[in-house]
C-alpha atoms as a PDB file:
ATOM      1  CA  UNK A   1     138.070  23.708   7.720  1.00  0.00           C
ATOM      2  CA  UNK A   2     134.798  25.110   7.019  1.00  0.00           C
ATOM      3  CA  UNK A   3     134.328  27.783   4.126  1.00  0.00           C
ATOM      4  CA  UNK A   4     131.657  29.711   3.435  1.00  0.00           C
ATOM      5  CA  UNK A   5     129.995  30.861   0.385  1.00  0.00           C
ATOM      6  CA  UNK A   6     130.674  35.178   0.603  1.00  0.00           C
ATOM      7  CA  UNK A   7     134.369  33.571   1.280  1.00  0.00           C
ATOM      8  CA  UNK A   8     134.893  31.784  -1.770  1.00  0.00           C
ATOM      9  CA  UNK A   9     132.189  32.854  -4.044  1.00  0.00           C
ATOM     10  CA  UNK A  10     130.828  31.078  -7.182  1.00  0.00           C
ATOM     11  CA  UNK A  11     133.198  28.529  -8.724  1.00  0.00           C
ATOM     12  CA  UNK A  12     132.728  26.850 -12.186  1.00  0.00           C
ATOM     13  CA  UNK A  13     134.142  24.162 -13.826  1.00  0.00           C
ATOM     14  CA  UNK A  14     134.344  24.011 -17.642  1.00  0.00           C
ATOM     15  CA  UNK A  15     134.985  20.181 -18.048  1.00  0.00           C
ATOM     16  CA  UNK A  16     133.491  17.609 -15.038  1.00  0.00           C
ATOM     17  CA  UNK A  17     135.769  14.619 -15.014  1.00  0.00           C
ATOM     18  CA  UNK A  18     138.164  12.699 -12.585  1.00  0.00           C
ATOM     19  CA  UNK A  19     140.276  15.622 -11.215  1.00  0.00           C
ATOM     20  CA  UNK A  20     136.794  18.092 -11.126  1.00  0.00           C
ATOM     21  CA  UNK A  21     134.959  15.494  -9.210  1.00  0.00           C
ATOM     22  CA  UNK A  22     137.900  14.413  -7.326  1.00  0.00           C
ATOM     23  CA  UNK A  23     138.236  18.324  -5.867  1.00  0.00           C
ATOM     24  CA  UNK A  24     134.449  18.903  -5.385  1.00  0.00           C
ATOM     25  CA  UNK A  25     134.345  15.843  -3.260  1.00  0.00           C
ATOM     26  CA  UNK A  26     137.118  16.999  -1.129  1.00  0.00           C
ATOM     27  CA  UNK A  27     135.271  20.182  -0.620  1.00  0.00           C
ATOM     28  CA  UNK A  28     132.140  19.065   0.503  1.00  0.00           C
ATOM     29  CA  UNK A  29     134.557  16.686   2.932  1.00  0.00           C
ATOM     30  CA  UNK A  30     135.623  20.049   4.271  1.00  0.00           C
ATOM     31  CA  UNK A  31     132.750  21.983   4.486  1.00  0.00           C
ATOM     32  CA  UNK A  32     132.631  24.034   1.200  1.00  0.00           C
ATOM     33  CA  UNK A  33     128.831  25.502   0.980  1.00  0.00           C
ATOM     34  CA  UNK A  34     129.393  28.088  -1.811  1.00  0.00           C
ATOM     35  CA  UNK A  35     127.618  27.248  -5.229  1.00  0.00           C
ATOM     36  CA  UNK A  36     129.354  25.153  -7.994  1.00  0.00           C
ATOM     37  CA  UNK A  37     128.656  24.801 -11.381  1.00  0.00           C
ATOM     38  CA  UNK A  38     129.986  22.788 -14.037  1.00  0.00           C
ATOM     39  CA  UNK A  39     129.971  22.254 -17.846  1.00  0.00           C
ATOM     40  CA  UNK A  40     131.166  19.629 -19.703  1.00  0.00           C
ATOM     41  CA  UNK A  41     130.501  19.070 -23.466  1.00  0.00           C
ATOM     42  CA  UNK A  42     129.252  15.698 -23.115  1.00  0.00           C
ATOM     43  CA  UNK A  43     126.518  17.151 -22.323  1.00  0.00           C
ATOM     44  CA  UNK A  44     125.834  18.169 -26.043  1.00  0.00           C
ATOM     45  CA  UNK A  45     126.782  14.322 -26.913  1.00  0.00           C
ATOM     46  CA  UNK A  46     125.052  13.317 -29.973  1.00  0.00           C
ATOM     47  CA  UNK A  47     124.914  10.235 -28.069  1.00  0.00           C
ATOM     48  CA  UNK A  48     122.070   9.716 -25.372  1.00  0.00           C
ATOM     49  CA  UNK A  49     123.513   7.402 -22.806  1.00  0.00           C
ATOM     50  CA  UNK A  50     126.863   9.752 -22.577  1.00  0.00           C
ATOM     51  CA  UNK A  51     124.903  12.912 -22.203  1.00  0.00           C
ATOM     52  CA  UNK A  52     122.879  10.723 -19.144  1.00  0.00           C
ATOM     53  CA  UNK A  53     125.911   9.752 -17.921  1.00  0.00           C
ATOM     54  CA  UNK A  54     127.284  13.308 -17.411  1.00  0.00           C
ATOM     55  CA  UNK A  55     124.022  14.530 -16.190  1.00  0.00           C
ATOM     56  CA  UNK A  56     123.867  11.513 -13.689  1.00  0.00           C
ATOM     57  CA  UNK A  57     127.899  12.593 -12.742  1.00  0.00           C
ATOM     58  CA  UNK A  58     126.381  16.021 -12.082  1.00  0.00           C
ATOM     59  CA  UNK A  59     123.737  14.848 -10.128  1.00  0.00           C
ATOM     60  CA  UNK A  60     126.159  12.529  -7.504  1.00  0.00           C
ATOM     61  CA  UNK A  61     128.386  15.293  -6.824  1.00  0.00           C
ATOM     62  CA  UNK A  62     125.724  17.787  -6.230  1.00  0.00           C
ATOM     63  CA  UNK A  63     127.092  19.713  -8.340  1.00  0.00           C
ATOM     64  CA  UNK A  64     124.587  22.580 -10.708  1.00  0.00           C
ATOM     65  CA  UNK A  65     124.990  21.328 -13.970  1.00  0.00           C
ATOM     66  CA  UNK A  66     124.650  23.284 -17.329  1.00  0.00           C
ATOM     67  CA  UNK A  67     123.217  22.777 -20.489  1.00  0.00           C
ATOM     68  CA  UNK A  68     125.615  25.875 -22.091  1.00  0.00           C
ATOM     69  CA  UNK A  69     128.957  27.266 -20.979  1.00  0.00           C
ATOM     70  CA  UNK A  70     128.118  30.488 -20.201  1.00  0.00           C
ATOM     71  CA  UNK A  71     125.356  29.347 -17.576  1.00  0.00           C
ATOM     72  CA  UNK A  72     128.110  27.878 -15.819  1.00  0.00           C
ATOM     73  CA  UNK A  73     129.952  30.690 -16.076  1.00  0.00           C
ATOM     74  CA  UNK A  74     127.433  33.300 -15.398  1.00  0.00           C
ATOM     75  CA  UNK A  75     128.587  34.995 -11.971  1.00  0.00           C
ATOM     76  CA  UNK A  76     131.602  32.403 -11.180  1.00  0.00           C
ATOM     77  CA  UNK A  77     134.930  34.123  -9.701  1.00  0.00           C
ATOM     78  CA  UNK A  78     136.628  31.325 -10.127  1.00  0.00           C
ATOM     79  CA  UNK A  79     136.701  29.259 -12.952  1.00  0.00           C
ATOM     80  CA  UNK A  80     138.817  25.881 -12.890  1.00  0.00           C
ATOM     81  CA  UNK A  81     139.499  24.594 -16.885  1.00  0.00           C
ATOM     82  CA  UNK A  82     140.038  20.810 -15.809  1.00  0.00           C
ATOM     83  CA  UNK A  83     139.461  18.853 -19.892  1.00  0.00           C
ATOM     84  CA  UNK A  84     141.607  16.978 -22.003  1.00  0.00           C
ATOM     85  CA  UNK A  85     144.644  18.353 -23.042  1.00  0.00           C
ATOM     86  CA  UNK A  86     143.947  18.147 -26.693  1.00  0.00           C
ATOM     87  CA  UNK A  87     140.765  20.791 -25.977  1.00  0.00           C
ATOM     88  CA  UNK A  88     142.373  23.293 -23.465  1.00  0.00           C
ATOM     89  CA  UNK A  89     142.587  25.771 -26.337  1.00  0.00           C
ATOM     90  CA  UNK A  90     138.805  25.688 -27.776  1.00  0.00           C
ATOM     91  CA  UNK A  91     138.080  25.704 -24.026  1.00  0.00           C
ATOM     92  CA  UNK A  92     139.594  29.107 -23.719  1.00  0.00           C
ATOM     93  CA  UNK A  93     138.272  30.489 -27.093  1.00  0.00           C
ATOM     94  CA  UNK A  94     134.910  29.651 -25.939  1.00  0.00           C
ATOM     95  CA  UNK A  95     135.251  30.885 -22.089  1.00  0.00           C
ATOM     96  CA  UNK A  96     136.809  34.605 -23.591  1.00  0.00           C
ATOM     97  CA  UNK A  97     133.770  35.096 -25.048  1.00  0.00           C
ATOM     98  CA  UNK A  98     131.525  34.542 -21.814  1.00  0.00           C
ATOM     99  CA  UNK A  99     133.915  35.285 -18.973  1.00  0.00           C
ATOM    100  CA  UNK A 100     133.143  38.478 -16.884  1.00  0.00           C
ATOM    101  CA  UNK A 101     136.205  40.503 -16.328  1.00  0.00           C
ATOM    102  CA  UNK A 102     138.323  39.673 -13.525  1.00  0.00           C
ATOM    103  CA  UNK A 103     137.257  36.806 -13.370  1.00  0.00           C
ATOM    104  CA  UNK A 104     140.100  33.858 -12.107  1.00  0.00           C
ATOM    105  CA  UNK A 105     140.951  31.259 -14.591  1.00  0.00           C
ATOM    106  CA  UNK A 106     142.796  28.382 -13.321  1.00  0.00           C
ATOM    107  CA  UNK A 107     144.284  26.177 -16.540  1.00  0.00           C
ATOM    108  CA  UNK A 108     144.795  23.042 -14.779  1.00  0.00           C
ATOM    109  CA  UNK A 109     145.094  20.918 -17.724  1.00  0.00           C
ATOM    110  CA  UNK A 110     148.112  18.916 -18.986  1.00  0.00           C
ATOM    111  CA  UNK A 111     149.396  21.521 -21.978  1.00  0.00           C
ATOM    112  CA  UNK A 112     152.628  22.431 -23.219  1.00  0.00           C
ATOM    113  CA  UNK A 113     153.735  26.136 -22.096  1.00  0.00           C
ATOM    114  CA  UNK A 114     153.473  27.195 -25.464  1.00  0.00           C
ATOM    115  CA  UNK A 115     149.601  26.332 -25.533  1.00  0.00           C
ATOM    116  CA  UNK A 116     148.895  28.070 -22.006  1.00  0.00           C
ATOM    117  CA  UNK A 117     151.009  31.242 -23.210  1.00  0.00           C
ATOM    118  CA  UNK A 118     148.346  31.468 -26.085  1.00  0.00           C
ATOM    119  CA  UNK A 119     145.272  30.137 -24.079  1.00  0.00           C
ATOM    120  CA  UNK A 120     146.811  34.012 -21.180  1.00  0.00           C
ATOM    121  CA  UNK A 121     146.780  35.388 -23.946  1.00  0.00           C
ATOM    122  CA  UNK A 122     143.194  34.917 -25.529  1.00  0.00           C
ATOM    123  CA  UNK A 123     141.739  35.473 -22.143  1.00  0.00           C
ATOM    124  CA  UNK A 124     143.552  38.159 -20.663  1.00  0.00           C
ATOM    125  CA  UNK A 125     142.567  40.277 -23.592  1.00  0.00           C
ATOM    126  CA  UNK A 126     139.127  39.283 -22.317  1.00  0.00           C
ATOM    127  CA  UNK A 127     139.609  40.494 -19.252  1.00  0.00           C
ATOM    128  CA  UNK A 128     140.016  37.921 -17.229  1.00  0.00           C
ATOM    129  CA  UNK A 129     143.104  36.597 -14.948  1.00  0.00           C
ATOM    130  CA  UNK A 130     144.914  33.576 -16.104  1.00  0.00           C
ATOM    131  CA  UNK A 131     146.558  31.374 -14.050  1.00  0.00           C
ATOM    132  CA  UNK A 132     149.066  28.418 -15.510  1.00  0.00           C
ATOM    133  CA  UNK A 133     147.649  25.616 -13.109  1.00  0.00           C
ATOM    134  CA  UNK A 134     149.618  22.364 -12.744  1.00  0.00           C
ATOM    135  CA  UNK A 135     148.304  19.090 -10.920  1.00  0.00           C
ATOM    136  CA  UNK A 136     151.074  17.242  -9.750  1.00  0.00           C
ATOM    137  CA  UNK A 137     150.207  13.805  -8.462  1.00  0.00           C
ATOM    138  CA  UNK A 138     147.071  11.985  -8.787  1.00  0.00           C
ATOM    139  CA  UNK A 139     143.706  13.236  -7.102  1.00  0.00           C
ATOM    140  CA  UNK A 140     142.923  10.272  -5.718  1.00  0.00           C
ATOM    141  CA  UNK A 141     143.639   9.627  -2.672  1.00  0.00           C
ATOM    142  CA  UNK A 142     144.168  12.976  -1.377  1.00  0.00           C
ATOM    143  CA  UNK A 143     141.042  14.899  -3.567  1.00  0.00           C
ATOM    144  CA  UNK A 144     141.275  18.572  -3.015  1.00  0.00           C
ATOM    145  CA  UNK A 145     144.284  18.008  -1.411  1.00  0.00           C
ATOM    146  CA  UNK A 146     146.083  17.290  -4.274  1.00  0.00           C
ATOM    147  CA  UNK A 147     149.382  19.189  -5.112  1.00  0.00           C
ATOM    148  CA  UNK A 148     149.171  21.850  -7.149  1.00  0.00           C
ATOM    149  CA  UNK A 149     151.641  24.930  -8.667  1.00  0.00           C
ATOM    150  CA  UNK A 150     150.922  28.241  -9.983  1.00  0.00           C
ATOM    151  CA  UNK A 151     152.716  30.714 -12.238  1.00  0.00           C
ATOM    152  CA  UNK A 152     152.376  34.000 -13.586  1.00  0.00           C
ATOM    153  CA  UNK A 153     151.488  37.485 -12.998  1.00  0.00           C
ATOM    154  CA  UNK A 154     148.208  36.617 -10.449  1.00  0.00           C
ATOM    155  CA  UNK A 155     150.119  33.574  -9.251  1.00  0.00           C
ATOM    156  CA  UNK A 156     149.307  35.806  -5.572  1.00  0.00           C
ATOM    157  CA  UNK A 157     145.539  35.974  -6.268  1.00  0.00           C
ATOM    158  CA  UNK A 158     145.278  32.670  -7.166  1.00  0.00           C
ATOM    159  CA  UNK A 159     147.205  30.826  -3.763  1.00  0.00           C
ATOM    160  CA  UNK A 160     145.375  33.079  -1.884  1.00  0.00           C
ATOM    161  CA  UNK A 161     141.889  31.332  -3.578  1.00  0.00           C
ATOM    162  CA  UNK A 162     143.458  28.167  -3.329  1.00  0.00           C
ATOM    163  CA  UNK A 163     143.920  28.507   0.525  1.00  0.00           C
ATOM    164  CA  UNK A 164     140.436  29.478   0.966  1.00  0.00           C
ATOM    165  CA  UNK A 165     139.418  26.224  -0.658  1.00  0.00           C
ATOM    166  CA  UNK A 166     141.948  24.038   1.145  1.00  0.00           C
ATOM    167  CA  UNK A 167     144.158  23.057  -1.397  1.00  0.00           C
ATOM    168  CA  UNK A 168     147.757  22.455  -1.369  1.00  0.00           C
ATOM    169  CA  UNK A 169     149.002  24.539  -3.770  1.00  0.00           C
ATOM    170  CA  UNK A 170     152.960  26.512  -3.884  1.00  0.00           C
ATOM    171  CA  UNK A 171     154.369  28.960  -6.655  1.00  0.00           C
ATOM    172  CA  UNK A 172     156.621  28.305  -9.526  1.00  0.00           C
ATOM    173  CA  UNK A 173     157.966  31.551 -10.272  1.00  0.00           C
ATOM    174  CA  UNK A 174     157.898  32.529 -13.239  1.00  0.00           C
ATOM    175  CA  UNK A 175     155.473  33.635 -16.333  1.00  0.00           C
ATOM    176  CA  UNK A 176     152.774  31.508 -17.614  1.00  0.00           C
ATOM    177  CA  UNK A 177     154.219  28.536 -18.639  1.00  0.00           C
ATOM    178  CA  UNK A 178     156.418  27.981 -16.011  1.00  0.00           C
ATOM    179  CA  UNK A 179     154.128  25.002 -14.001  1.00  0.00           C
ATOM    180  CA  UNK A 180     153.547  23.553 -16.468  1.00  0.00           C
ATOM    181  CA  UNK A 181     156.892  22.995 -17.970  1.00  0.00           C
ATOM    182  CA  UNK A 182     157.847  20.946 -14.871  1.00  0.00           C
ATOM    183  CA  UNK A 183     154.575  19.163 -15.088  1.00  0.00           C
ATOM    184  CA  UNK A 184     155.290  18.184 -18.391  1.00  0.00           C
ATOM    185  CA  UNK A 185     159.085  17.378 -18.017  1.00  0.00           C
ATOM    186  CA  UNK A 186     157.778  15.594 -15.331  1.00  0.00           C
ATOM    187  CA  UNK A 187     155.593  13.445 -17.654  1.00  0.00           C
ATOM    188  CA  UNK A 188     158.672  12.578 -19.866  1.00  0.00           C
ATOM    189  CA  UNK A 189     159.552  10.209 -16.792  1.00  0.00           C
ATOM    190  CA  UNK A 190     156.233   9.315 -15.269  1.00  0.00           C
ATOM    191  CA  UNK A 191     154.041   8.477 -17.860  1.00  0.00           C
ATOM    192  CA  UNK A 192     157.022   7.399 -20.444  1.00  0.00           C
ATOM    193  CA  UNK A 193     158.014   4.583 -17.607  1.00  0.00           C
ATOM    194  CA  UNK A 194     154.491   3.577 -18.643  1.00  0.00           C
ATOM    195  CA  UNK A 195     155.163   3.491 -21.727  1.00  0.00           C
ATOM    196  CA  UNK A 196     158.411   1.217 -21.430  1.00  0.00           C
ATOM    197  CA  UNK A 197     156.688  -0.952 -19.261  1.00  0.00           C
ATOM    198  CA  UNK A 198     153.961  -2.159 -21.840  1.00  0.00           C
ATOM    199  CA  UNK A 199     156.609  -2.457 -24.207  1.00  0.00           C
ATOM    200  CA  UNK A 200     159.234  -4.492 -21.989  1.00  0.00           C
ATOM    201  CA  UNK A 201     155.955  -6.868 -19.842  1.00  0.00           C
ATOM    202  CA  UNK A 202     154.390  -7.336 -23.262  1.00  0.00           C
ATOM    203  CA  UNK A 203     156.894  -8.379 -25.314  1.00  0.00           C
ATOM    204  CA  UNK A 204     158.055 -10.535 -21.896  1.00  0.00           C
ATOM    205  CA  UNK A 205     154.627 -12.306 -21.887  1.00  0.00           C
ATOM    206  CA  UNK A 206     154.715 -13.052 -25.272  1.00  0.00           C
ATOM    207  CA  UNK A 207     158.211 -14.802 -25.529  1.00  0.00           C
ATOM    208  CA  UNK A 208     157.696 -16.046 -22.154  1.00  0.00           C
ATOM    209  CA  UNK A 209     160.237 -15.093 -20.207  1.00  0.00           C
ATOM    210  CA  UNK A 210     158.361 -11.865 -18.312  1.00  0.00           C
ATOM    211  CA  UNK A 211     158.542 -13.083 -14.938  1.00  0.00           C
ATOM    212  CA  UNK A 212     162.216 -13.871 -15.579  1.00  0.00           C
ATOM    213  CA  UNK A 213     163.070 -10.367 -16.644  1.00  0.00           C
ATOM    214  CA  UNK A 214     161.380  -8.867 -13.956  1.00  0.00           C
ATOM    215  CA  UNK A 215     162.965 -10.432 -11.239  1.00  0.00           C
ATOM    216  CA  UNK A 216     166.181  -9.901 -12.822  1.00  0.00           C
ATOM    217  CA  UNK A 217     165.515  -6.006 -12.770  1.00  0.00           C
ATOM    218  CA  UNK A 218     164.653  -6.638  -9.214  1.00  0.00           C
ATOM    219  CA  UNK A 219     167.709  -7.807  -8.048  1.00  0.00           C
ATOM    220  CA  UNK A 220     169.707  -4.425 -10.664  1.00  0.00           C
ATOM    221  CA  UNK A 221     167.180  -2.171  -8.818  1.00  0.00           C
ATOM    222  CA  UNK A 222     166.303  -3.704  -5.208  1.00  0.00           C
ATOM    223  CA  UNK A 223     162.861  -2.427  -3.273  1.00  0.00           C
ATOM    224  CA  UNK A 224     161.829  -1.156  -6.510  1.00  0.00           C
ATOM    225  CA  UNK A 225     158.959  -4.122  -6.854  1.00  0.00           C
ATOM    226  CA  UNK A 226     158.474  -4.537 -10.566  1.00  0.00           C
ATOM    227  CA  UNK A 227     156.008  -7.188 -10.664  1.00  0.00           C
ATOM    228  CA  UNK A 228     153.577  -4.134  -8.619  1.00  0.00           C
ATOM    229  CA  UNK A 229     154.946  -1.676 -10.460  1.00  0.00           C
ATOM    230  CA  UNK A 230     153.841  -3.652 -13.668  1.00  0.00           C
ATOM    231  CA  UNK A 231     150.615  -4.323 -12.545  1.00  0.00           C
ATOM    232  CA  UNK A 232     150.111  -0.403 -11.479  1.00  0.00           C
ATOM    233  CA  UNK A 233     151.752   0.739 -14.905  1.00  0.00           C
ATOM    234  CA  UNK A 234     149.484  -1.674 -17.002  1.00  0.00           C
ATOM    235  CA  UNK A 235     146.243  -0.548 -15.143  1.00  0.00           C
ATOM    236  CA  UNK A 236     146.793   3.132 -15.680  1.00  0.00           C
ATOM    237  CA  UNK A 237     147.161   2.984 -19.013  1.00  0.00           C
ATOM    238  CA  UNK A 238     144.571   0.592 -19.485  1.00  0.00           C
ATOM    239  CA  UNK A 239     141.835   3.336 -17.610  1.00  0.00           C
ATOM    240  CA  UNK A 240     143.666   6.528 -18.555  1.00  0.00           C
ATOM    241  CA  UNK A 241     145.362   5.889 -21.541  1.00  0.00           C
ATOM    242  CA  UNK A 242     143.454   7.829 -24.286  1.00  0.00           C
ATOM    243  CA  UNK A 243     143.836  11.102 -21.650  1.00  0.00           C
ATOM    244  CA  UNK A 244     147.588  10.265 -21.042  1.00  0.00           C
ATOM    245  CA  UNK A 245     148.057   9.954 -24.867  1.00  0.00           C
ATOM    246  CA  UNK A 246     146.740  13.349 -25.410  1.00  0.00           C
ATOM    247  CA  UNK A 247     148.993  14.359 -22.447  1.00  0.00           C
ATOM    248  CA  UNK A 248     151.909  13.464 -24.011  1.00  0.00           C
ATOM    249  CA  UNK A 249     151.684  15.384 -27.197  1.00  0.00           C
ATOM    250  CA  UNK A 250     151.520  18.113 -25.063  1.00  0.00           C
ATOM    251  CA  UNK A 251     154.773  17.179 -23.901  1.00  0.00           C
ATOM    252  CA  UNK A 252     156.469  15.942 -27.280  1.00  0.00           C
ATOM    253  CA  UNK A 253     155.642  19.863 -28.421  1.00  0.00           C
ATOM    254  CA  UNK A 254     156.824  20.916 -24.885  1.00  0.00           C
ATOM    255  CA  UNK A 255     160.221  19.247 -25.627  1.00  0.00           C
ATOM    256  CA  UNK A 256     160.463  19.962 -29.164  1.00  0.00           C
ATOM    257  CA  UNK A 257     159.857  24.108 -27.894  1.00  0.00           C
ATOM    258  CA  UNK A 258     163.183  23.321 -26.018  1.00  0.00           C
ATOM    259  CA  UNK A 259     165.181  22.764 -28.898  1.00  0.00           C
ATOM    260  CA  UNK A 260     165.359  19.284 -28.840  1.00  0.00           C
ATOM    261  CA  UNK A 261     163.657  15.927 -30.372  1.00  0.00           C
ATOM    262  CA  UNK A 262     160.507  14.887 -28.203  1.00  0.00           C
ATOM    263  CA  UNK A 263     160.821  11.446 -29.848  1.00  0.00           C
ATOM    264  CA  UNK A 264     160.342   9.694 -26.190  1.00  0.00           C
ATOM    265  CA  UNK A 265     157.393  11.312 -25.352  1.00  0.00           C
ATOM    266  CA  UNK A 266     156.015  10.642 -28.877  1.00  0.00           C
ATOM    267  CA  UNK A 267     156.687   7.177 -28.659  1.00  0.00           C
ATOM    268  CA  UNK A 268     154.833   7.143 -25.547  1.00  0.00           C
ATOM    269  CA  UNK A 269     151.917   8.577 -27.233  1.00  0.00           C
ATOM    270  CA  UNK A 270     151.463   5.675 -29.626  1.00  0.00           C
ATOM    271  CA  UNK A 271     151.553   2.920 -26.377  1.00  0.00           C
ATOM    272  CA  UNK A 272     149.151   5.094 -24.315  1.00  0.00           C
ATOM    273  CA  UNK A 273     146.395   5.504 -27.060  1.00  0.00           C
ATOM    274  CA  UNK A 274     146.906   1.917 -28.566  1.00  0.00           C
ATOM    275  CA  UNK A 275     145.724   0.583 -25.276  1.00  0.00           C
ATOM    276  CA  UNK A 276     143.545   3.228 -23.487  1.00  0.00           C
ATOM    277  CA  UNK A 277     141.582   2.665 -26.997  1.00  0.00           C
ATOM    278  CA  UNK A 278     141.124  -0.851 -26.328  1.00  0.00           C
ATOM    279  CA  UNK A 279     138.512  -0.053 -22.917  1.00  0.00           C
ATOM    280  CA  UNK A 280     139.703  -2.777 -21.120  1.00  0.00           C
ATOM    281  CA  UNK A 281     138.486  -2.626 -17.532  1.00  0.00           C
ATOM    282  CA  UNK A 282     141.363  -3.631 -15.099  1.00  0.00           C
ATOM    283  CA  UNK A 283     139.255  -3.692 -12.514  1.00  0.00           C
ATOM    284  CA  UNK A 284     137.195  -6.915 -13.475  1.00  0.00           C
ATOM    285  CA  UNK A 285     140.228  -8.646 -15.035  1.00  0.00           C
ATOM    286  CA  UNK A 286     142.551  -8.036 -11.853  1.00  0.00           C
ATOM    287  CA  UNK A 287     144.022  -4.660 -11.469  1.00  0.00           C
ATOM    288  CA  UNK A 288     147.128  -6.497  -9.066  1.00  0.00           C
ATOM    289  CA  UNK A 289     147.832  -8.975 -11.581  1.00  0.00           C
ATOM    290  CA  UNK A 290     150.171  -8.013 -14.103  1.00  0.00           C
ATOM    291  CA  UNK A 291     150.042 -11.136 -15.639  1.00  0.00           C
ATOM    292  CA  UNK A 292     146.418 -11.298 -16.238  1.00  0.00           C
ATOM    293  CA  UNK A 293     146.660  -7.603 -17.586  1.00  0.00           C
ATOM    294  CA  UNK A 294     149.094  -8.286 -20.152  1.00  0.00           C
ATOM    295  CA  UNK A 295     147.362 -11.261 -21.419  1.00  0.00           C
ATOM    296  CA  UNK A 296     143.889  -9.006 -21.771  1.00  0.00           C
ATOM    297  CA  UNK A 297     145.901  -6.704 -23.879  1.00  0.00           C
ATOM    298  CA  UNK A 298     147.538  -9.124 -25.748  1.00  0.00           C
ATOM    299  CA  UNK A 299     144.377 -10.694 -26.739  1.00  0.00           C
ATOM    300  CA  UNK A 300     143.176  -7.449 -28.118  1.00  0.00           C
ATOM    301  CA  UNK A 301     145.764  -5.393 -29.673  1.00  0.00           C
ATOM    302  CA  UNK A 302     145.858  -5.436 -33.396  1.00  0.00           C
ATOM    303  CA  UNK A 303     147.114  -7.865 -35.465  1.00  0.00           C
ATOM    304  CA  UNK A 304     149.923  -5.672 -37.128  1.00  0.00           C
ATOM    305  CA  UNK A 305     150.761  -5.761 -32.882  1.00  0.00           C
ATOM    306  CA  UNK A 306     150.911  -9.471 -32.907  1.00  0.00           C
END
């Protein structure tokens, strides 16, 4: 599918990390020759090498790259908010004072609905159109692709933008909030099955007795494969942890706006930042071997962990 600049206009991204890279390499894939821009705020790092590292991120994606927010914003119609979840909100504070009115802007981070009601808010009073984004699998492999859902009042303008670009997005209907209250009940199971299985391969490893324990859950839930699933589970954590942990705050509050105790999801938090802190890369240890991954992050957790 080929798309053409007048079609989709000027799109920005405020953050430039996994999912924003992720999409703008689909694009290209499919033919996408209007101008991007992107800010990220690593690129006001104190710290040299990150700041090169986000201009040299910038520079493989082809991507125009800017120094200041509101250069990347300057003339976008679309504006995708793709950063952590813990600084959707000063993202939105900052892009109300820069956005041009009408403007589309497409929350896709991983918030509670209470945070995206107040990020419409703020921005709508700017002028511009919010739109509660939710990403709903991984970007990789599918990129652009990716499944997405929409919700609230310019749900309409926003699919419509989305099919121009090729992505696979649907409507949850409903006000703001909406998408992402089933992303984030979503993450209750997803990245809380994380969660329990550091906890359960860990404390396996360490009495000895993991690979018994998971072939006994093989044969209580058959097909399942939790040796793979281990392995899978360990390494996500491992690369995406610190993210994920930020994540699922997002969802403790989400939980806790429900009326009920998000102690789960909070308990999750504390696995997924304990060992996306530890920057372990899964790849050179061996991102298949669950054994091998446990023992990495048993060497290195704390000793109160030990």
């Amino acid at each position: 599918m080929a798309m053409r600049a007048q079609e989709v206009g000027k799109l920005a991204f405020i953050g430039f990390g996994e999912a924003a890279s992720a999409f703008l390499g689909g694009w290209r894939r499919a033919g996408l020759t209007g101008g991007v821009a992107a800010y990220d705020i690593k690129t006001g790092s104190a710290d040299a090498a990150e700041r090169g590292r986000k201009w040299a991120d910038y520079a493989a994606a082809g991507v125009a790259g800017a120094e200041r927010l509101e250069q990347a914003l300057a003339g976008a119609s679309i504006v995708f908010s793709l950063v952590t979840a813990d600084q959707a909100l000063a993202a939105a504070r900052a892009a109300a004072e820069r956005i041009a009115p009408g403007t589309l802007y497409l929350d896709g981070n991983s918030c509670a609905p209470g945070t995206k009601r107040e990020e419409a808010r703020i921005l709508e009073e700017a002028g511009a159109r919010y739109v509660d984004l939710a990403v709903m699998a991984p970007v990789h492999p599918r990129l652009h692709r990716t499944p997405l859902l929409v919700s609230g009042p310019h749900a309409a303008a926003a699919l419509a933008a989305l099919a121009e670009l090729d992505m696979d997005a649907g409507e949850a209907p409903g006000p703001v909030g909406t998408a992402s209250s089933i992303k984030m009940i979503r993450s209750v199971m997803m990245k809380g099955l994380e969660a329990l299985f550091l906890e359960s391969v860990l404390a396996g490893r360490r009495a000895g007795v993991d690979g018994v324990v998971l072939d006994s859950l093989d044969v209580t839930f058959p097909g399942f494969g939790f040796k793979e699933r281990a392995a899978y589970m360990q390494e996500r954590v491992m690369t995406h942890g610190v993210r994920r942990a930020a994540e699922m705050r997002e969802v403790a509050r989400t939980v806790d706006e429900l009326g009920l105790d998000g102690g789960m999801a909070r308990a999750a938090v504390a696995w997924q930042q304990r060992v996306g802190a530890l920057g372990l890369d899964a790849g050179a240890i061996g991102r298949d071997d669950y054994g091998a991954l446990a023992d990495a992050i048993l060497a290195r957790l704390d000793p109160k962990d030990r």
